[in-house]
C-alpha atoms as a PDB file:
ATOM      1  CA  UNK A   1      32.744 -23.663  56.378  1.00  0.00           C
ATOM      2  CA  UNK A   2      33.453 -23.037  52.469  1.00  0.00           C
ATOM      3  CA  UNK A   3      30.188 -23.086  50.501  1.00  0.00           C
ATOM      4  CA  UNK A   4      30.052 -26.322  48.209  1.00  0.00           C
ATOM      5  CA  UNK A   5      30.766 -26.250  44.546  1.00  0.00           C
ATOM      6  CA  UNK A   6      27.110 -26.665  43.443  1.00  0.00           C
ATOM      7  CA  UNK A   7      26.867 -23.853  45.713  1.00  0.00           C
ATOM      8  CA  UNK A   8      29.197 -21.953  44.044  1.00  0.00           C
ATOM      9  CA  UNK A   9      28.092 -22.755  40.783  1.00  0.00           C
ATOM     10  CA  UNK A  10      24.494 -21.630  41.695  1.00  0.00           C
ATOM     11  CA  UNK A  11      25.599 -18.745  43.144  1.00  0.00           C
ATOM     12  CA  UNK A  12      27.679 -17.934  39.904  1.00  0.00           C
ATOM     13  CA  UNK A  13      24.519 -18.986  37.087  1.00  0.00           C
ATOM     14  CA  UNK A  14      22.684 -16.159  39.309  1.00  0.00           C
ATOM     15  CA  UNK A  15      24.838 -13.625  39.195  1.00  0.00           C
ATOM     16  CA  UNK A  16      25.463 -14.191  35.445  1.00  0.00           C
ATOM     17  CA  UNK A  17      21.739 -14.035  35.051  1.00  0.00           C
ATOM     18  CA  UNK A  18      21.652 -10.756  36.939  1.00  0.00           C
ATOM     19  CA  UNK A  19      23.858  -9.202  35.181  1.00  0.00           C
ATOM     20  CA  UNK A  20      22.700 -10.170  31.593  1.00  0.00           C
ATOM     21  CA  UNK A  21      19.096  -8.839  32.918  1.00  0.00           C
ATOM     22  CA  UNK A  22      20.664  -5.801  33.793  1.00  0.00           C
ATOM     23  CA  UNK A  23      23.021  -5.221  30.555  1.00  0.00           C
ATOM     24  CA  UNK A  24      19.951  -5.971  28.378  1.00  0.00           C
ATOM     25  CA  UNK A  25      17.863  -3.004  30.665  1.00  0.00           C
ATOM     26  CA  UNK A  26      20.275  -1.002  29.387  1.00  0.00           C
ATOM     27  CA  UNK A  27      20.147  -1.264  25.770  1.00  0.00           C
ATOM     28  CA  UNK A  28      18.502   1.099  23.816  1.00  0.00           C
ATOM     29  CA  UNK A  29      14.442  -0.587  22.959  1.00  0.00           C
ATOM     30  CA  UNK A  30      13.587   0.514  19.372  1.00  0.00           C
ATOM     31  CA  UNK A  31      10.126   2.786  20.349  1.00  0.00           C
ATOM     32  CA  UNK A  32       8.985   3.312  16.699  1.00  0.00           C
ATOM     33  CA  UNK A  33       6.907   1.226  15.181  1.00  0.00           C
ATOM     34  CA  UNK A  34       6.170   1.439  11.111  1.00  0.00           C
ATOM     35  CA  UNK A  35       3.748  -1.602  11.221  1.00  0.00           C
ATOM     36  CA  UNK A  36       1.930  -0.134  14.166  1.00  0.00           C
ATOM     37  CA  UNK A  37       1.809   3.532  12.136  1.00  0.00           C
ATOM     38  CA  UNK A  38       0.653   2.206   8.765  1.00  0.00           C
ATOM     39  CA  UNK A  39      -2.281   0.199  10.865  1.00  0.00           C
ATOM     40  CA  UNK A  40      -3.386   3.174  12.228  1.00  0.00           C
ATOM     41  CA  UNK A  41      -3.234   4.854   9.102  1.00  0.00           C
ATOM     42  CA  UNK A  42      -4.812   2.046   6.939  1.00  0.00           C
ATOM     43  CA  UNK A  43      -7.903   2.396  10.123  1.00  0.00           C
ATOM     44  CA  UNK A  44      -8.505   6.096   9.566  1.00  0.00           C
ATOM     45  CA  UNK A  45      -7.755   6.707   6.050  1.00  0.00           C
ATOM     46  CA  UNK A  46     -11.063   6.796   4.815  1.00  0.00           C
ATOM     47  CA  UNK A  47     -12.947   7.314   8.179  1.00  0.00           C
ATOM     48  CA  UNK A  48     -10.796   9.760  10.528  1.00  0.00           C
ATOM     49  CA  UNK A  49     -10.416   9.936  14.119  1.00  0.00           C
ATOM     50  CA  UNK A  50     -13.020  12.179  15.359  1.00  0.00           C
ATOM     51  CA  UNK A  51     -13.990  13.690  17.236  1.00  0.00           C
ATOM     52  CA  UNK A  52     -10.100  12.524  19.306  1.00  0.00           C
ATOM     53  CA  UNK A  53      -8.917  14.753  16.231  1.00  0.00           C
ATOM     54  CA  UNK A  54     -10.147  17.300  14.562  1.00  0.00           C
ATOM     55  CA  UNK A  55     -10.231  17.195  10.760  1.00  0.00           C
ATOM     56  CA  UNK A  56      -8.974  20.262   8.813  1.00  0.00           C
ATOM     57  CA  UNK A  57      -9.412  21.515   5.271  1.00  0.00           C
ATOM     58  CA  UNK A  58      -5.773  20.343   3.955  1.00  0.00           C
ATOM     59  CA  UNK A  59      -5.785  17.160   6.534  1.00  0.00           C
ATOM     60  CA  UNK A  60      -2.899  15.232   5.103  1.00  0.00           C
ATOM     61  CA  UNK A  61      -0.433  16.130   7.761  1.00  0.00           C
ATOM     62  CA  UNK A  62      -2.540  15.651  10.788  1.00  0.00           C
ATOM     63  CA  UNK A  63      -3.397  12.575   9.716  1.00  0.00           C
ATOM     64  CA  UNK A  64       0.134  11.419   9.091  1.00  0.00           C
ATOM     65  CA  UNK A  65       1.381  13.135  12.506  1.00  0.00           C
ATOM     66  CA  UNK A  66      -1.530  11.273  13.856  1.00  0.00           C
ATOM     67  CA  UNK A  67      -0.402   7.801  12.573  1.00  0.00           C
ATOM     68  CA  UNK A  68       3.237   8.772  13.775  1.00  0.00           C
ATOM     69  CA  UNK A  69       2.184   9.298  17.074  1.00  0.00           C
ATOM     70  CA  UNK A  70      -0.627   7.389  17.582  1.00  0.00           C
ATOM     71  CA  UNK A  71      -0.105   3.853  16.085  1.00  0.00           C
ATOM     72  CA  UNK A  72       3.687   3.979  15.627  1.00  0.00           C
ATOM     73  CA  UNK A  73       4.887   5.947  19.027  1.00  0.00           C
ATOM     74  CA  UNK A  74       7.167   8.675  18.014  1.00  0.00           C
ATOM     75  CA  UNK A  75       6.655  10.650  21.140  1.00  0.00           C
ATOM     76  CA  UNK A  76       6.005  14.432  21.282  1.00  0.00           C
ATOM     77  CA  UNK A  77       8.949  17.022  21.094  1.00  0.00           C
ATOM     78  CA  UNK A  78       8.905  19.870  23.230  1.00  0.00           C
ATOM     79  CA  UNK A  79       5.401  19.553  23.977  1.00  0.00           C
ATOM     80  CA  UNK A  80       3.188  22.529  24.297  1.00  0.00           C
ATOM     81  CA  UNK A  81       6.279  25.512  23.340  1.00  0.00           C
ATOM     82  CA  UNK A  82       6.806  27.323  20.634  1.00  0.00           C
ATOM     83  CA  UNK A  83       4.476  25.938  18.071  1.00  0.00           C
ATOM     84  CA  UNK A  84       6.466  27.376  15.355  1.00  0.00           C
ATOM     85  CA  UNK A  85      10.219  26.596  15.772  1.00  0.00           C
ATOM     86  CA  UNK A  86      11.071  23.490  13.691  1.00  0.00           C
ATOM     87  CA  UNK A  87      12.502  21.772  16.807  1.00  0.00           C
ATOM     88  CA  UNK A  88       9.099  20.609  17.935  1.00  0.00           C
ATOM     89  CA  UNK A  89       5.981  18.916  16.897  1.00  0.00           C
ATOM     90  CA  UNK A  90       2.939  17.801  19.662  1.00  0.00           C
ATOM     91  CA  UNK A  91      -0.714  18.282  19.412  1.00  0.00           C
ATOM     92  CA  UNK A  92      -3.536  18.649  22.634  1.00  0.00           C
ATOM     93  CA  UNK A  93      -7.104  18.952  23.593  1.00  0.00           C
ATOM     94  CA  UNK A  94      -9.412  17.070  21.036  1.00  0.00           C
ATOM     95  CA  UNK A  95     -11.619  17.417  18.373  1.00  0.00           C
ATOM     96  CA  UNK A  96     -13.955  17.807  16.483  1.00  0.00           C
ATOM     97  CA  UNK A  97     -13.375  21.272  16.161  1.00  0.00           C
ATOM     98  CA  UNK A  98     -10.142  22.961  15.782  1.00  0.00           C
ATOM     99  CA  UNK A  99     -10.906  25.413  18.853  1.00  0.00           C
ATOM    100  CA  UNK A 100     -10.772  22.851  21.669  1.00  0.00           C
ATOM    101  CA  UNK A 101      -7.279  21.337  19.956  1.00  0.00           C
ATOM    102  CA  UNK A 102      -4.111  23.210  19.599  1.00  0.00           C
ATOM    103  CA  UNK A 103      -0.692  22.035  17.739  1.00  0.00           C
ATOM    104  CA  UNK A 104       2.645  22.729  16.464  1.00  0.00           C
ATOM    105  CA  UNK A 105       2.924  24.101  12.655  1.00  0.00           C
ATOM    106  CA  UNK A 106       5.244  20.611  12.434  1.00  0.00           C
ATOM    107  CA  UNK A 107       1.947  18.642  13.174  1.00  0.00           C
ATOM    108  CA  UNK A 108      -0.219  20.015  10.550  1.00  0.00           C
ATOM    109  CA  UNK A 109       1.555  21.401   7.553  1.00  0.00           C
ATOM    110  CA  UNK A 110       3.588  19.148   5.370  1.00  0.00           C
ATOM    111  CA  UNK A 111       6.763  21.163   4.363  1.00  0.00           C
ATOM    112  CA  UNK A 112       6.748  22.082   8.513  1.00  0.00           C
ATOM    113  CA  UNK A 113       7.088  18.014   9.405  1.00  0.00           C
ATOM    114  CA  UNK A 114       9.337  17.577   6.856  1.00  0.00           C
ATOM    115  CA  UNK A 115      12.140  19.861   8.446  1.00  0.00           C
ATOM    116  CA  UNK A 116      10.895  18.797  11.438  1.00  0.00           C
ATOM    117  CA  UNK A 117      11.863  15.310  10.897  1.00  0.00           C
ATOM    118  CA  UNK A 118      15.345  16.717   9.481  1.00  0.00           C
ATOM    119  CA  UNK A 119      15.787  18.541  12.319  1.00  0.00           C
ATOM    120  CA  UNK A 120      15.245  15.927  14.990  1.00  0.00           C
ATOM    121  CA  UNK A 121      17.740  13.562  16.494  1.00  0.00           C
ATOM    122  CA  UNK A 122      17.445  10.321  15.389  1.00  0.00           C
ATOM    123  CA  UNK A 123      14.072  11.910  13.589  1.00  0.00           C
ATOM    124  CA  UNK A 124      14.026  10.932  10.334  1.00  0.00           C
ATOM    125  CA  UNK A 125      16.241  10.330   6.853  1.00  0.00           C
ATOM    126  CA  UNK A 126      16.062  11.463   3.553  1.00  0.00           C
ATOM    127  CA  UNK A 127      15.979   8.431   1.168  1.00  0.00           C
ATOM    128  CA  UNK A 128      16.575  10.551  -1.891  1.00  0.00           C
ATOM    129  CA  UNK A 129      13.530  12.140  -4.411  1.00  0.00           C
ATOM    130  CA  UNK A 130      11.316  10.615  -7.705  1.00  0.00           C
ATOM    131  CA  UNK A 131       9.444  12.053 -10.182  1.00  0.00           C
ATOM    132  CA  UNK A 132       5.376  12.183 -10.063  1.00  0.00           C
ATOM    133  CA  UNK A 133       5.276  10.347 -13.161  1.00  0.00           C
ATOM    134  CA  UNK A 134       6.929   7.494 -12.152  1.00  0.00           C
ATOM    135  CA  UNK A 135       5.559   3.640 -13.061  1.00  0.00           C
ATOM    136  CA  UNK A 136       8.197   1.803 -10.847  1.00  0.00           C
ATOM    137  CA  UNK A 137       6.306  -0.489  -8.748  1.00  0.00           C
ATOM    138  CA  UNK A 138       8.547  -0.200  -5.402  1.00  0.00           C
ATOM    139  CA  UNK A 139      10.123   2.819  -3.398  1.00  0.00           C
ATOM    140  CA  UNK A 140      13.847   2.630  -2.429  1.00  0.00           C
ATOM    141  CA  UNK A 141      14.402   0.003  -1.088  1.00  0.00           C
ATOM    142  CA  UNK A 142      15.602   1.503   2.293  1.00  0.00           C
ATOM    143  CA  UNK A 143      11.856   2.920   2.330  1.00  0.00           C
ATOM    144  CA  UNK A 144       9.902   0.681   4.372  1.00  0.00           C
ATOM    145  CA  UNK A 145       6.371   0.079   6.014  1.00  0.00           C
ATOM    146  CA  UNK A 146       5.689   3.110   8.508  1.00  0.00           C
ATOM    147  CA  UNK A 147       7.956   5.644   6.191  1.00  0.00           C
ATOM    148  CA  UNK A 148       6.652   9.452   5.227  1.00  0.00           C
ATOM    149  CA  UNK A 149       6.074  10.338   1.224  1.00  0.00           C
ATOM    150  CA  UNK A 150       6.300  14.253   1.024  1.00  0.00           C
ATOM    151  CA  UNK A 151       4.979  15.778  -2.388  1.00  0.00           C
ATOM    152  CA  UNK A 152       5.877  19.502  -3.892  1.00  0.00           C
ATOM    153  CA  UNK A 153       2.923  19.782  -6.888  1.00  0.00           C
ATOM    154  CA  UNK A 154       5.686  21.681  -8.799  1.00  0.00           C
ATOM    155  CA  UNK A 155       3.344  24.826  -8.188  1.00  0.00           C
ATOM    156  CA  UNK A 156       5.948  27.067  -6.376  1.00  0.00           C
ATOM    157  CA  UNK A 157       4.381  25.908  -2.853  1.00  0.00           C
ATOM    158  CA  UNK A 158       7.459  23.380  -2.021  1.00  0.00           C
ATOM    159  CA  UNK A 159       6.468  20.117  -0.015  1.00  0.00           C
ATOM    160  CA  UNK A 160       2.741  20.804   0.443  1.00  0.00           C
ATOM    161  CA  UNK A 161       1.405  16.969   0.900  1.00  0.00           C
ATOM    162  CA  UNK A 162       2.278  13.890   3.022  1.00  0.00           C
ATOM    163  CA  UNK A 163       1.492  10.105   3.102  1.00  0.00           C
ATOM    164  CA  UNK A 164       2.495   7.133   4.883  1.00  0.00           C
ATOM    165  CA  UNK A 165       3.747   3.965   2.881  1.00  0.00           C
ATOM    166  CA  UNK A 166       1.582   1.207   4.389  1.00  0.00           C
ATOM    167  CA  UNK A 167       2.578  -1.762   1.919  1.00  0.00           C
ATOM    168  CA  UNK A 168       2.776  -3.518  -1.222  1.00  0.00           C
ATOM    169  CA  UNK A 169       0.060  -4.849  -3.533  1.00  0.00           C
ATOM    170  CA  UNK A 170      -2.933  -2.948  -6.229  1.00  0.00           C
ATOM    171  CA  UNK A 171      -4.258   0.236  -5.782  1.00  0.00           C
ATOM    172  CA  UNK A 172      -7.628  -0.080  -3.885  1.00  0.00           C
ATOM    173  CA  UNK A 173      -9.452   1.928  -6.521  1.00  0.00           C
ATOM    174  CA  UNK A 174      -7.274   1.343  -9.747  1.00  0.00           C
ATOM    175  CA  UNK A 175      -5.814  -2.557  -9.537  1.00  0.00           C
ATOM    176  CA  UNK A 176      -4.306  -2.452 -12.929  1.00  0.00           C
ATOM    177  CA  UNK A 177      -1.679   0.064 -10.824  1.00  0.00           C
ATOM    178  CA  UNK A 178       0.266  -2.562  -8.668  1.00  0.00           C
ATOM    179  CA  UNK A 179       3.544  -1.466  -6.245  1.00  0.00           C
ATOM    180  CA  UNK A 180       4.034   0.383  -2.799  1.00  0.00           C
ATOM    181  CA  UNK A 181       0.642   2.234  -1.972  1.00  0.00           C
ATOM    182  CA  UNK A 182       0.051   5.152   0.735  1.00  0.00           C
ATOM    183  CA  UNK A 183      -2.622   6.264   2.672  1.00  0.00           C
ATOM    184  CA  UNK A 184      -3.296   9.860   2.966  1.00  0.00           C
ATOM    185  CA  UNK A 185      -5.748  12.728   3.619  1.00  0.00           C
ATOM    186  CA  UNK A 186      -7.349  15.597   2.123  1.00  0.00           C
ATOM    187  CA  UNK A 187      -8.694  13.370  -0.475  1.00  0.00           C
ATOM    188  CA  UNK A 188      -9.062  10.547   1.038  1.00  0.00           C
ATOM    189  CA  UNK A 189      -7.544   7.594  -0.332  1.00  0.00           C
ATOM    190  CA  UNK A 190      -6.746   4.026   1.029  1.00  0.00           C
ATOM    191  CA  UNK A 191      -3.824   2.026  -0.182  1.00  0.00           C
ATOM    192  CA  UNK A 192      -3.323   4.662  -3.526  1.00  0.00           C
ATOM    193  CA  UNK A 193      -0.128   3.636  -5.851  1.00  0.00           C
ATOM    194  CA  UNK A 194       2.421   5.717  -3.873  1.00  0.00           C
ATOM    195  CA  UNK A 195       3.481   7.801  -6.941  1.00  0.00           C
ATOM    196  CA  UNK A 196      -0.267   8.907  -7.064  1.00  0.00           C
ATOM    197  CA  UNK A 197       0.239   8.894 -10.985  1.00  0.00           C
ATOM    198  CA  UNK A 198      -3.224   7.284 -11.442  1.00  0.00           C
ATOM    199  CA  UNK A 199      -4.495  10.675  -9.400  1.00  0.00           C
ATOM    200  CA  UNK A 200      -2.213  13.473 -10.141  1.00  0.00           C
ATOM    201  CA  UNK A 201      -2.963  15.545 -13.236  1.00  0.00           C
ATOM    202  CA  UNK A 202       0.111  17.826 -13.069  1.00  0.00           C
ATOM    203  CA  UNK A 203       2.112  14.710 -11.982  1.00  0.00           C
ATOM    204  CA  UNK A 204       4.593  15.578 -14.673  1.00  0.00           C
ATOM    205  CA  UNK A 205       5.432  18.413 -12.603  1.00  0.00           C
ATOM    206  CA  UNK A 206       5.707  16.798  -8.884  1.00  0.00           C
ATOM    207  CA  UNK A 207       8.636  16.257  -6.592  1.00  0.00           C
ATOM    208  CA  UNK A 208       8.190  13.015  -4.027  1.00  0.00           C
ATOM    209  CA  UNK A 209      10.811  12.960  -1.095  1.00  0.00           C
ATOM    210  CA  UNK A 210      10.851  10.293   0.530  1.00  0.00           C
ATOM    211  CA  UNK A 211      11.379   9.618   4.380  1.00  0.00           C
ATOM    212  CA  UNK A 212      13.273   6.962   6.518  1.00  0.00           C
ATOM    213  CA  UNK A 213      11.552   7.027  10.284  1.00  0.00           C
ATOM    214  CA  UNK A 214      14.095   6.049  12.364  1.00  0.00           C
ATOM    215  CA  UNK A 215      13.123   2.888  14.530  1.00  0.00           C
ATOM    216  CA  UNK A 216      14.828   4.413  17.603  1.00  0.00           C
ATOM    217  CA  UNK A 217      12.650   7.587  18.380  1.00  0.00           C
ATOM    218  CA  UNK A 218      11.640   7.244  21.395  1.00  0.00           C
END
């Protein structure tokens, strides 16, 4: 005997359903999270993550690679290989001391995640450069919450410094300076104008490149 229409129509709402479940399993989630990176980062700026992490004499890019991984879930690449090729970046083991913990040279030197970042796919974006001196109070634009500052001091090293933009508002230690602010290690400093004109005495001379994480790295 033929099914009745409400049947039918049942039948048909479920299979729509069904199929809307399964079209939606299969589009790509967005894994990286900025907001979840600059928390991190805004938790451990001035207090870091020991002993999970060991803290080393130029910290900056641990501590960024930390808040990458950590808080915003960019995932490891080619995890525990070839710790130099430009391909990868993972840590392991834990701190406090550097010889129970072992990394890529993308996890802890600056210049190293920065073609790192360049090198993976979706990885990151250049968003174009500024000069150390600068006074404008926001980043590009297409430089948001979560995003990687790199510096080069102008000192012949190239990018030798990283931070993670973690919002809008006054410097933490000099409020007259108000715009984007980073956190960042080595000195420590908590929500510091992004520029880090108020700290920089050869800022005349500095480089910033700026970095786009893409949302999708997963």
């Amino acid at each position: 005997m033929p099914r009745s229409r409400s049947k039918r129509r049942a039948s048909a709402a479920l299979t729509a359903a069904l199929t809307a479940v399964a079209l939606s399993s299969m589009s790509p989630a967005l894994a990286y999270s900025g907001s979840g990176a600059a928390a991190y980062a805004d938790k451990y700026a001035l207090s870091p993550n020991t002993p999970a992490y060991p803290v080393f004499g130029a910290d900056c890019t641990n501590f960024v690679s930390q808040a990458l991984h950590v808080g915003g879930g960019y995932p490891f690449r080619g995890a525990y290989t070839n710790e130099s090729s430009e391909k990868v970046w993972w840590s392991r083991g834990s701190g406090p001391t550097k010889d129970t913990f072992s990394w890529s040279a993308s996890w802890v030197g600056a210049y190293e995640l920065y073609r790192f970042l360049l090198a993976d796919q979706p990885g990151g974006h250049p968003k174009g450069t500024a000069p150390g001196s600068s006074t404008d109070y926001w980043t590009p634009d297409s430089v948001v919450t979560g995003d990687v500052l790199f510096y080069d001091w102008g000192q012949g090293e190239g990018v030798s410094h990283a931070a993670m933009q973690v919002g809008y508002g006054a410097d933490a230690n000099k409020p007259e300076w108000k715009g984007n602010y980073v956190d960042y290690h080595t000195t420590n400093r908590y929500h510091a104008f992004w520029s880090l004109k108020p700290y920089n005495a050869a800022w005349a001379t500095t480089t910033i490149y700026f970095m786009n994480i893409d949302p999708a790295n997963k």
